[in-house]
Protein backbone atom coordinates (compact mmCIF):
# COMPACT_ATOMS: atom_id res chain seq x y z
CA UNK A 1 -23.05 15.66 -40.45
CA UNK A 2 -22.18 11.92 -39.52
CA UNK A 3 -19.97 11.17 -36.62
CA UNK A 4 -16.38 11.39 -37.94
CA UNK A 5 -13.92 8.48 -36.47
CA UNK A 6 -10.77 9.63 -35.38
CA UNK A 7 -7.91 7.29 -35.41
CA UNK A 8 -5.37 7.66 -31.83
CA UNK A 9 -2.38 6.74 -32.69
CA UNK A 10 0.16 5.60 -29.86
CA UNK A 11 3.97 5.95 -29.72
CA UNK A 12 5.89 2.96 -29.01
CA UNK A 13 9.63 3.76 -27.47
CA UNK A 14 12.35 1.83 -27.66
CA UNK A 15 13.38 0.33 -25.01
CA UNK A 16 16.31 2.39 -23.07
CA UNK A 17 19.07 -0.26 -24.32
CA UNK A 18 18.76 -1.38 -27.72
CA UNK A 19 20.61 -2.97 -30.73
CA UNK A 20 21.50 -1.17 -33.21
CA UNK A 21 23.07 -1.08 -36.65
CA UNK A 22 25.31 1.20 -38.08
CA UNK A 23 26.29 1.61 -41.73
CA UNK A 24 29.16 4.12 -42.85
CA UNK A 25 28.96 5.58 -46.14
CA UNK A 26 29.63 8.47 -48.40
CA UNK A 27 28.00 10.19 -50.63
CA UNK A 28 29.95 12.38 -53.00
CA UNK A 29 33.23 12.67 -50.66
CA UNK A 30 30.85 13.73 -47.56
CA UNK A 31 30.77 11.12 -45.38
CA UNK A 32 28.16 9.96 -42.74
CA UNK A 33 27.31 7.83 -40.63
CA UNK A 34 23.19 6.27 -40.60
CA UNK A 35 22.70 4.51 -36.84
CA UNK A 36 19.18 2.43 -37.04
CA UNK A 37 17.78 1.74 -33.62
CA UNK A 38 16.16 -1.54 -33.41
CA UNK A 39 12.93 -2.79 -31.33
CA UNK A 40 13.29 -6.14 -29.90
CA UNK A 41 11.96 -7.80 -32.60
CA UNK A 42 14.82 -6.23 -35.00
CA UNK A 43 12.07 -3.57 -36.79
CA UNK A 44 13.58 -0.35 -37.27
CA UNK A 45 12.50 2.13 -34.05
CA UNK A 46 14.88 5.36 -34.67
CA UNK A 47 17.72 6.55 -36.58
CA UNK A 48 20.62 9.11 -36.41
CA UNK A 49 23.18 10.75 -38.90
CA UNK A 50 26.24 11.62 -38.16
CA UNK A 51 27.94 13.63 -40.95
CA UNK A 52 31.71 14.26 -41.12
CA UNK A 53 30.88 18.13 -41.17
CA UNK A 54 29.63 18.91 -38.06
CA UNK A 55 27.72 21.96 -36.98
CA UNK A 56 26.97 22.23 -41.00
CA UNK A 57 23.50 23.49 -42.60
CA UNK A 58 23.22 19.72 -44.16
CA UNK A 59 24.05 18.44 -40.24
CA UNK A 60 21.07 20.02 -38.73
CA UNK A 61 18.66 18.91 -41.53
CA UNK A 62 19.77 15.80 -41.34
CA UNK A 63 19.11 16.41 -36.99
CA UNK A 64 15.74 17.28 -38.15
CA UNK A 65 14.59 14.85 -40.84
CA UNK A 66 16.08 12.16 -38.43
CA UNK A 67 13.80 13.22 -35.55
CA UNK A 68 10.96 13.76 -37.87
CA UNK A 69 11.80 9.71 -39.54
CA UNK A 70 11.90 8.55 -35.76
CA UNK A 71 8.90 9.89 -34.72
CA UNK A 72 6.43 8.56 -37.56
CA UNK A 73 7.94 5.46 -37.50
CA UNK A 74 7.55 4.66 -33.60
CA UNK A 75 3.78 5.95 -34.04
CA UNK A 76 3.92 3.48 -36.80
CA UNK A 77 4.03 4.41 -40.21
CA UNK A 78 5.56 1.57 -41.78
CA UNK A 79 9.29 1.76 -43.77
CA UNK A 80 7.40 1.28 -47.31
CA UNK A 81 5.43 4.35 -46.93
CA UNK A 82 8.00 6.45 -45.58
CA UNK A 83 10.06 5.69 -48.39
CA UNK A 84 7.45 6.67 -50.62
CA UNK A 85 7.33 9.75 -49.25
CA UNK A 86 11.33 10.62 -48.93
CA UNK A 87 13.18 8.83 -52.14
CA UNK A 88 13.67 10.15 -55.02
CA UNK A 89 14.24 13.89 -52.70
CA UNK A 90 17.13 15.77 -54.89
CA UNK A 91 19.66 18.06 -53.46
CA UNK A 92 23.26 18.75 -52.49
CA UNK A 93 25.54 16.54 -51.78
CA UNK A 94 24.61 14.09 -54.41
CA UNK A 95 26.19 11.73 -56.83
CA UNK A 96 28.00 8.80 -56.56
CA UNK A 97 28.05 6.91 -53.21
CA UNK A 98 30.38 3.99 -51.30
CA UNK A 99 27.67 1.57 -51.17
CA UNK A 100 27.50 -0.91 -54.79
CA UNK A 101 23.90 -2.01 -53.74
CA UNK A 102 23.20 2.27 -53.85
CA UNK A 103 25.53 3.49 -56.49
CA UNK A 104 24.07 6.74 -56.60
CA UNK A 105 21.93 8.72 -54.01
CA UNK A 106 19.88 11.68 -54.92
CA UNK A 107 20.41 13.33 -51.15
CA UNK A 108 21.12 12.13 -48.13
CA UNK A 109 17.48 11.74 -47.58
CA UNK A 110 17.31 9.79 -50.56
CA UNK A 111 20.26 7.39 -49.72
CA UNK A 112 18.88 6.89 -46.59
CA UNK A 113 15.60 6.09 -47.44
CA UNK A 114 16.73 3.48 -50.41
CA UNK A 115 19.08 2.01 -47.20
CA UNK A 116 15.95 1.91 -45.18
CA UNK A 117 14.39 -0.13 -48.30
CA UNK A 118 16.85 -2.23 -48.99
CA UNK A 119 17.24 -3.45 -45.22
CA UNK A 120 13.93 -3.02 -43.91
CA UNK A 121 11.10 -3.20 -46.28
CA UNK A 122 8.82 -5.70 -47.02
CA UNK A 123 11.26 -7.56 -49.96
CA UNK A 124 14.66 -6.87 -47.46
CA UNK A 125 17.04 -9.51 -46.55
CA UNK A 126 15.69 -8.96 -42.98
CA UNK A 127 12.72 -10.46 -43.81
């Protein structure tokens, strides 16, 4: 056998203050909030949701997939792949949402994710 390369990938942290953005919106008459933690150059770091129904099953997955989203992202998986990997997801609450540029959102995961693209990918107004 050949000698197998391993790539080390680093985490980068935010720094301990930050800007931030944060977008309010509702998806099927559950509403959220989606915080996105910024590094100083503006590129997404971190982000948080905050839904109206606290302590709920949807609450802590949304704890967890945040966490999870934070993670790759500051060890630097860029937004295009991880919205490869998370749009489209489909399950409750679903349906119609507040936001005319996403007028319908598969999941939370999925709204999120086509936010993240909209504002953050390579084609996004940020850019």
């Amino acid at each position: 056998m050949g000698k197998v390369d391993h790539m080390l990938a680093t985490r980068q942290s935010l720094t301990p203050t930050r800007e931030s953005l944060t977008h309010k919106f509702t998806i099927d008459r559950h509403e959220g909030y989606l915080t996105i933690g910024h590094y100083p150059d503006g590129t997404p770091g971190e982000i948080f949701i905050k839904i109206a129904k606290e302590g709920s099953a949807i609450s802590g997955m949304c704890q967890a997939f945040c966490r999870a989203f934070s993670i790759a992202l500051q060890y630097g998986l860029p937004v295009e792949e991880a919205v490869k990997r998370f749009k489209g997801m489909r399950f409750e609450p679903n349906g119609m949402t507040s936001n005319p540029e996403i007028p319908e959102a598969d999941s939370i995961v999925d709204y999120v994710t086509k936010f993240m693209e909209l504002n953050y990918g390579k084609s996004s107004r940020r850019n």
